[in-house]
C-alpha atoms as a PDB file:
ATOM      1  CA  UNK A   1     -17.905 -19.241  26.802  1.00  0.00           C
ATOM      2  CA  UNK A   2     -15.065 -18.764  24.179  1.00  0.00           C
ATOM      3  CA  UNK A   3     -15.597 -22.022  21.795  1.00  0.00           C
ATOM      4  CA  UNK A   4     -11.609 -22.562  21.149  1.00  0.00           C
ATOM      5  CA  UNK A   5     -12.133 -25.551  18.356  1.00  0.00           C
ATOM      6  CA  UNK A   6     -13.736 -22.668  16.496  1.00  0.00           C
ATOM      7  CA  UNK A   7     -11.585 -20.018  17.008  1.00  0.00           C
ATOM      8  CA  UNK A   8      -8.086 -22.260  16.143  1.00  0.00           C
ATOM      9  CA  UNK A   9     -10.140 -23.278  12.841  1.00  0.00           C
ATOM     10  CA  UNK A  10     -11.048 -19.579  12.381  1.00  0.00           C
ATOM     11  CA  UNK A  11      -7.812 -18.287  12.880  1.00  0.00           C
ATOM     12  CA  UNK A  12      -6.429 -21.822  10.787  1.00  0.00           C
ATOM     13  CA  UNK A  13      -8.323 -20.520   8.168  1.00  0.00           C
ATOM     14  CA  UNK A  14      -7.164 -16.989   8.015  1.00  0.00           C
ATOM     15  CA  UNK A  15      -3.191 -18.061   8.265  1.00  0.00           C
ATOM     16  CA  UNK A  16      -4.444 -20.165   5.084  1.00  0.00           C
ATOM     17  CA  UNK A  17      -5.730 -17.770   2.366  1.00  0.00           C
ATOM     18  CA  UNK A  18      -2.587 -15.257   3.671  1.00  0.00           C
ATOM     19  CA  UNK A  19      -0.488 -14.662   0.566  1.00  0.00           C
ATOM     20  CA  UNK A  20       3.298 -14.661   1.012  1.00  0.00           C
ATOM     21  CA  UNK A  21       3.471 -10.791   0.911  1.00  0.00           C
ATOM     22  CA  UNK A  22       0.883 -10.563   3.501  1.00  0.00           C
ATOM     23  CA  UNK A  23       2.929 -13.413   5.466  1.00  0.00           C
ATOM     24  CA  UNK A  24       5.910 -11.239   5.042  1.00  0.00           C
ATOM     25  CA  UNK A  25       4.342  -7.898   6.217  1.00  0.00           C
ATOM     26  CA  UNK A  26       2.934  -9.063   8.872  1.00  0.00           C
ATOM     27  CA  UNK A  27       6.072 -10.447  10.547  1.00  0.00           C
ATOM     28  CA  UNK A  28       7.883  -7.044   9.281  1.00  0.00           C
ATOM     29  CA  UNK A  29       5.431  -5.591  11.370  1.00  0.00           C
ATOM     30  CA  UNK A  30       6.013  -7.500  14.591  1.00  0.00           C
ATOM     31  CA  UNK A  31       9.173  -7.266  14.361  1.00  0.00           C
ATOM     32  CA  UNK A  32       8.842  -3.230  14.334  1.00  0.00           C
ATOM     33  CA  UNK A  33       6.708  -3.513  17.502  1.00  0.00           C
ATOM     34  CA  UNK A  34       9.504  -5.666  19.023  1.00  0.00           C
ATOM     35  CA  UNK A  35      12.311  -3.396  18.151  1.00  0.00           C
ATOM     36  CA  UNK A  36      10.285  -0.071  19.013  1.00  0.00           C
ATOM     37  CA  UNK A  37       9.683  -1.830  22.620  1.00  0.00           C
ATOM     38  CA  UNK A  38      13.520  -1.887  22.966  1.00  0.00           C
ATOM     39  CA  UNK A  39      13.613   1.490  21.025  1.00  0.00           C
ATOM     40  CA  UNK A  40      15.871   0.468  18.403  1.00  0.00           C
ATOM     41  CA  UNK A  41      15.397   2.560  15.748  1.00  0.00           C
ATOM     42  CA  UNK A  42      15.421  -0.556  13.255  1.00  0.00           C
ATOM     43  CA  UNK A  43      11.741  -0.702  14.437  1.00  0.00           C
ATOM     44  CA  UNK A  44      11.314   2.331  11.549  1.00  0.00           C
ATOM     45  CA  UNK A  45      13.154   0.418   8.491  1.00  0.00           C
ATOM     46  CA  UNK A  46      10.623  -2.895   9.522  1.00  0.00           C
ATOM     47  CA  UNK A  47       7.904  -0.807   9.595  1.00  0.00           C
ATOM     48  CA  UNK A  48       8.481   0.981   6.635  1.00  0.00           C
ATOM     49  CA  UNK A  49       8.925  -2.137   4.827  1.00  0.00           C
ATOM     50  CA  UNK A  50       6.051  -3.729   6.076  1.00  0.00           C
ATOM     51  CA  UNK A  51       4.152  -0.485   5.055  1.00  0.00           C
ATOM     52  CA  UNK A  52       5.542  -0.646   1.807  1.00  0.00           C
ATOM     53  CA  UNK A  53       3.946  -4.075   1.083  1.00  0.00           C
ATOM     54  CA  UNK A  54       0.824  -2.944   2.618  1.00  0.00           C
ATOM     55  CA  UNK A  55       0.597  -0.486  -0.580  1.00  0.00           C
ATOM     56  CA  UNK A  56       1.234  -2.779  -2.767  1.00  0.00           C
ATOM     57  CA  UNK A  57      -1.811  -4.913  -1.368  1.00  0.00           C
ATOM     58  CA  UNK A  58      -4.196  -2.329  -1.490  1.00  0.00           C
ATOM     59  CA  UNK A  59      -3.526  -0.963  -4.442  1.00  0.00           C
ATOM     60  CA  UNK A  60      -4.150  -4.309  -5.738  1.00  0.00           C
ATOM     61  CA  UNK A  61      -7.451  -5.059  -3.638  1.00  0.00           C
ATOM     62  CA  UNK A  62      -8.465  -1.680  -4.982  1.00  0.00           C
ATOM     63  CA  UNK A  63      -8.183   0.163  -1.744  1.00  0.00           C
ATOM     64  CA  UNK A  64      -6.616   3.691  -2.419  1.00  0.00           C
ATOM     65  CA  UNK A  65      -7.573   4.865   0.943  1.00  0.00           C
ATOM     66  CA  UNK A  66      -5.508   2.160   2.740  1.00  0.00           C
ATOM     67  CA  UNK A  67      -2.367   2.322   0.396  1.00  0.00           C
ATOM     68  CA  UNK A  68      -2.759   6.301   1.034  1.00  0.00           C
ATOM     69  CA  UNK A  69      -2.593   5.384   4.844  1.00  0.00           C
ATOM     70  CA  UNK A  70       0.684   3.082   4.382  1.00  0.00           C
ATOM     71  CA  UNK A  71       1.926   5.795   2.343  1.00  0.00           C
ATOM     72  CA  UNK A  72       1.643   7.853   5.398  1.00  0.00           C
ATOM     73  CA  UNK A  73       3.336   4.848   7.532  1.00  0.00           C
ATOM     74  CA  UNK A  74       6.024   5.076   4.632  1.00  0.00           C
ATOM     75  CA  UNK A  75       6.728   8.475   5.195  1.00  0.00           C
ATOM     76  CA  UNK A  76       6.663   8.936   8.797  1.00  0.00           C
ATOM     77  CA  UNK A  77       8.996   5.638   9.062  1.00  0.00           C
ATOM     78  CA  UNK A  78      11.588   7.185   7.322  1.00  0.00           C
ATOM     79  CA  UNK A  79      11.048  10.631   9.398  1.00  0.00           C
ATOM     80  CA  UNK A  80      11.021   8.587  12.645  1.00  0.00           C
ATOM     81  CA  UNK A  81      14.521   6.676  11.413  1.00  0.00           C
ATOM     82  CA  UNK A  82      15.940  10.435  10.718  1.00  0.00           C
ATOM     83  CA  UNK A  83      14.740  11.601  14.054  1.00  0.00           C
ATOM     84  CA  UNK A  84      15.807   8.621  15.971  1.00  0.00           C
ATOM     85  CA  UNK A  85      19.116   8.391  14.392  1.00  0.00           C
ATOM     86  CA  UNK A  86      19.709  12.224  14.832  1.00  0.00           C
ATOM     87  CA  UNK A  87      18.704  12.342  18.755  1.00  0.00           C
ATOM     88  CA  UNK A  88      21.456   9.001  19.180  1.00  0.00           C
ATOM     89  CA  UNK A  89      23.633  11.021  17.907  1.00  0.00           C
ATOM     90  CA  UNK A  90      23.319  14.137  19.917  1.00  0.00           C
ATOM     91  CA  UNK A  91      22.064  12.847  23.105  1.00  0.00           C
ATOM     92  CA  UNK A  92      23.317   9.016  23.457  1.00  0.00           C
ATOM     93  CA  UNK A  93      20.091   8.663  24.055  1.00  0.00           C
ATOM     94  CA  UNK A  94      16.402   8.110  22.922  1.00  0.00           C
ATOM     95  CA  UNK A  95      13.789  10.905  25.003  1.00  0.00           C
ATOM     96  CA  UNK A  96      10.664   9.671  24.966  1.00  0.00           C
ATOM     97  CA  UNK A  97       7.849  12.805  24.517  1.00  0.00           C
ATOM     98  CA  UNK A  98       4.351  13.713  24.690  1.00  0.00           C
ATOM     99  CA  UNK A  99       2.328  15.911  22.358  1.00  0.00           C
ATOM    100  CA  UNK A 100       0.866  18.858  24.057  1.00  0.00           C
ATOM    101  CA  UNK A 101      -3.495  18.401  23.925  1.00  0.00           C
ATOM    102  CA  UNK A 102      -4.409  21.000  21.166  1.00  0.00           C
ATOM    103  CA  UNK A 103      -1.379  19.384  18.772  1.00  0.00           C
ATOM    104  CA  UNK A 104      -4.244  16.257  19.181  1.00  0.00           C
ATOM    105  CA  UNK A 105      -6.646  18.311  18.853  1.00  0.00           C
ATOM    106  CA  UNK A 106      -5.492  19.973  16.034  1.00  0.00           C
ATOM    107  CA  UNK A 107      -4.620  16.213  14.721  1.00  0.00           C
ATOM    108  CA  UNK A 108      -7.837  14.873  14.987  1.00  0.00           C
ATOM    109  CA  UNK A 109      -9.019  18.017  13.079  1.00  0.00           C
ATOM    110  CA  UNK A 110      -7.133  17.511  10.278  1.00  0.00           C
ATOM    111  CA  UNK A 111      -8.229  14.100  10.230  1.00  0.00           C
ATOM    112  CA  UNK A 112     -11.980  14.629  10.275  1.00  0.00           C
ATOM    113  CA  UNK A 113     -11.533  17.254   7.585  1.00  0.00           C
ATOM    114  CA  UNK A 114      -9.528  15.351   5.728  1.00  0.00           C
ATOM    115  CA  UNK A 115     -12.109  12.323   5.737  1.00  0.00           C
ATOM    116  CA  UNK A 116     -15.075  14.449   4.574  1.00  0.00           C
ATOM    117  CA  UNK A 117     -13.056  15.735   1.733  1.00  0.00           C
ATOM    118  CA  UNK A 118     -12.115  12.774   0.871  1.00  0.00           C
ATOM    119  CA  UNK A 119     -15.273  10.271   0.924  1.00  0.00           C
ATOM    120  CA  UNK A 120     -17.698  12.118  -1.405  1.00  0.00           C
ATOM    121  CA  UNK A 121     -14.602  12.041  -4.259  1.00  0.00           C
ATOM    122  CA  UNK A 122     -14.196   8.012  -3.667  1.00  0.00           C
ATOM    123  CA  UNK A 123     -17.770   7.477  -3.399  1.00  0.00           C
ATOM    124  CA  UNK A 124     -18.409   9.208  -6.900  1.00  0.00           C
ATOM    125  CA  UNK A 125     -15.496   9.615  -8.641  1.00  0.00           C
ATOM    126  CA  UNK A 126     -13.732   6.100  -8.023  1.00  0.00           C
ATOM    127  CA  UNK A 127     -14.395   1.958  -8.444  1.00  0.00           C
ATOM    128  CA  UNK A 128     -12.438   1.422  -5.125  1.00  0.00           C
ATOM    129  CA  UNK A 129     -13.743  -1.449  -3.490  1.00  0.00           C
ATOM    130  CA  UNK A 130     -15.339  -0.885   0.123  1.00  0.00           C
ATOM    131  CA  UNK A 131     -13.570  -3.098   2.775  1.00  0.00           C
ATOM    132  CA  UNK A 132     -15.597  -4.423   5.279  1.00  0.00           C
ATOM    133  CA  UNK A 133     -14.147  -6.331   7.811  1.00  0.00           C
ATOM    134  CA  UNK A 134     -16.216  -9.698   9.015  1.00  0.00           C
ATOM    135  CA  UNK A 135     -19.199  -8.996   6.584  1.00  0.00           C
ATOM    136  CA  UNK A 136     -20.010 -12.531   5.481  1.00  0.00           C
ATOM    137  CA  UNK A 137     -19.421 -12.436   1.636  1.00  0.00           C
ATOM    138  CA  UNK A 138     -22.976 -13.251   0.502  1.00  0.00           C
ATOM    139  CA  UNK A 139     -24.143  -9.996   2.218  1.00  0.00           C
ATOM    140  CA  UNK A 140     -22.099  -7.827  -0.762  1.00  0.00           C
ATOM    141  CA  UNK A 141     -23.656  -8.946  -3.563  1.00  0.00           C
ATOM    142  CA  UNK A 142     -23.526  -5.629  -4.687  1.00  0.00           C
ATOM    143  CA  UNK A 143     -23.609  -1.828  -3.789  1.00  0.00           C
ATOM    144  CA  UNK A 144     -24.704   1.495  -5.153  1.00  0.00           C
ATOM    145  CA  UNK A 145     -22.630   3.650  -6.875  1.00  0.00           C
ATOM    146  CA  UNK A 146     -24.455   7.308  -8.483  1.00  0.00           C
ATOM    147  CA  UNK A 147     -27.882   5.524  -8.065  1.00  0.00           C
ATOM    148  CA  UNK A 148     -26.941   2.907 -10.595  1.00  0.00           C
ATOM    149  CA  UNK A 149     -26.317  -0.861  -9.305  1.00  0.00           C
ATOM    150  CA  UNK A 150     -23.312  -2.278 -10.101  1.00  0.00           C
ATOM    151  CA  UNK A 151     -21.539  -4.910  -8.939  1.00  0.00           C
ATOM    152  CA  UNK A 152     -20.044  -7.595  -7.970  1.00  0.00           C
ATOM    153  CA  UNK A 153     -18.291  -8.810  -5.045  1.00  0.00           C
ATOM    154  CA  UNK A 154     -15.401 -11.146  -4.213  1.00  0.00           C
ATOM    155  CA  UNK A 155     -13.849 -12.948  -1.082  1.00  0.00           C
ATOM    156  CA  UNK A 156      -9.632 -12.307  -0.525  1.00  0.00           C
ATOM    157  CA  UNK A 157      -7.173 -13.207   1.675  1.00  0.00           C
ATOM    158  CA  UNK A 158      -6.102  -9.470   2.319  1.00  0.00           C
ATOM    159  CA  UNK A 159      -6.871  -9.106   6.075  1.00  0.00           C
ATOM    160  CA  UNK A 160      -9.856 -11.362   5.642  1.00  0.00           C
ATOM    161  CA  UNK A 161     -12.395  -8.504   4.688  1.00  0.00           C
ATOM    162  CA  UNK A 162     -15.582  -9.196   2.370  1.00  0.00           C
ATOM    163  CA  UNK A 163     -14.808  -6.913  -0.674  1.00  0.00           C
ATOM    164  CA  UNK A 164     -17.677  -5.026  -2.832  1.00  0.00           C
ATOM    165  CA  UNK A 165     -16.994  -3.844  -6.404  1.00  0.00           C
ATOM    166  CA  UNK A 166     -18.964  -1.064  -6.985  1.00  0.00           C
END
């Protein structure tokens, strides 16, 4: 049974230690699931923004991965506002569409490939922290980093995750 004195104080807690940019992305970002719901094509500009902040916050938790994801957002926001805005235009109207099953195939690919290329460079070649969410903060005292131990670790308020220095 779902202990809700806990769960308000949990979730008290979180709203808390949110930092005013966090505060402000996450409502940018509610208000792009609102608007893409009604398929305004505002929903790209608030997401974009709230994207935007999002790199800003990892780059300053030390999370290149993350602000290379928002990046991403960043870039396919303003792709989706050109695309939206263009299809108004020509049509009146906003066609929703499916990708056919090897584009996600061939997504997923990329993604996987992508990944492995990616985590031997940040697990040798960089200090970026390792985000891991609900890890209680005493667990990452410290990590492993080319067989050497480093570290230290520290709580923040960016999405509530247990950070480890390496």
């Amino acid at each position: 049974m779902m202990d809700w004195s806990r769960a308000i104080d949990s979730v008290w807690s979180g709203l808390v230690a949110t930092s005013p940019a966090e505060a402000v992305s996450v409502a940018l970002g509610l208000a792009y699931a609102v608007l893409a719901i009604r398929r305004s094509r505002w929903c790209w500009a608030t997401g974009g923004l709230s994207s935007a902040i999002m790199i800003y916050l990892s780059l300053n938790a030390r999370l290149p991965m993350q602000a290379a994801l928002q990046v991403y957002y960043v870039v396919i926001s303003v792709y989706g506002w050109w695309h939206w805005t263009r299809e108004e235009e020509a049509q009146g109207t906003l066609a929703v569409t499916t990708w056919p099953i090897r584009w996600h195939l061939a997504a997923c690919a990329a993604v996987v490939t992508i990944s492995a290329l990616t985590a031997h460079w940040l697990a040798t070649q960089t200090q970026a922290c390792m985000a891991i969410p609900g890890l209680p903060h005493h667990l990452g005292q410290a990590c492993t980093q080319r067989g050497s131990r480093r570290g230290s670790s520290s709580r923040t308020g960016f999405t509530g995750s247990s950070l480890i220095r390496c």
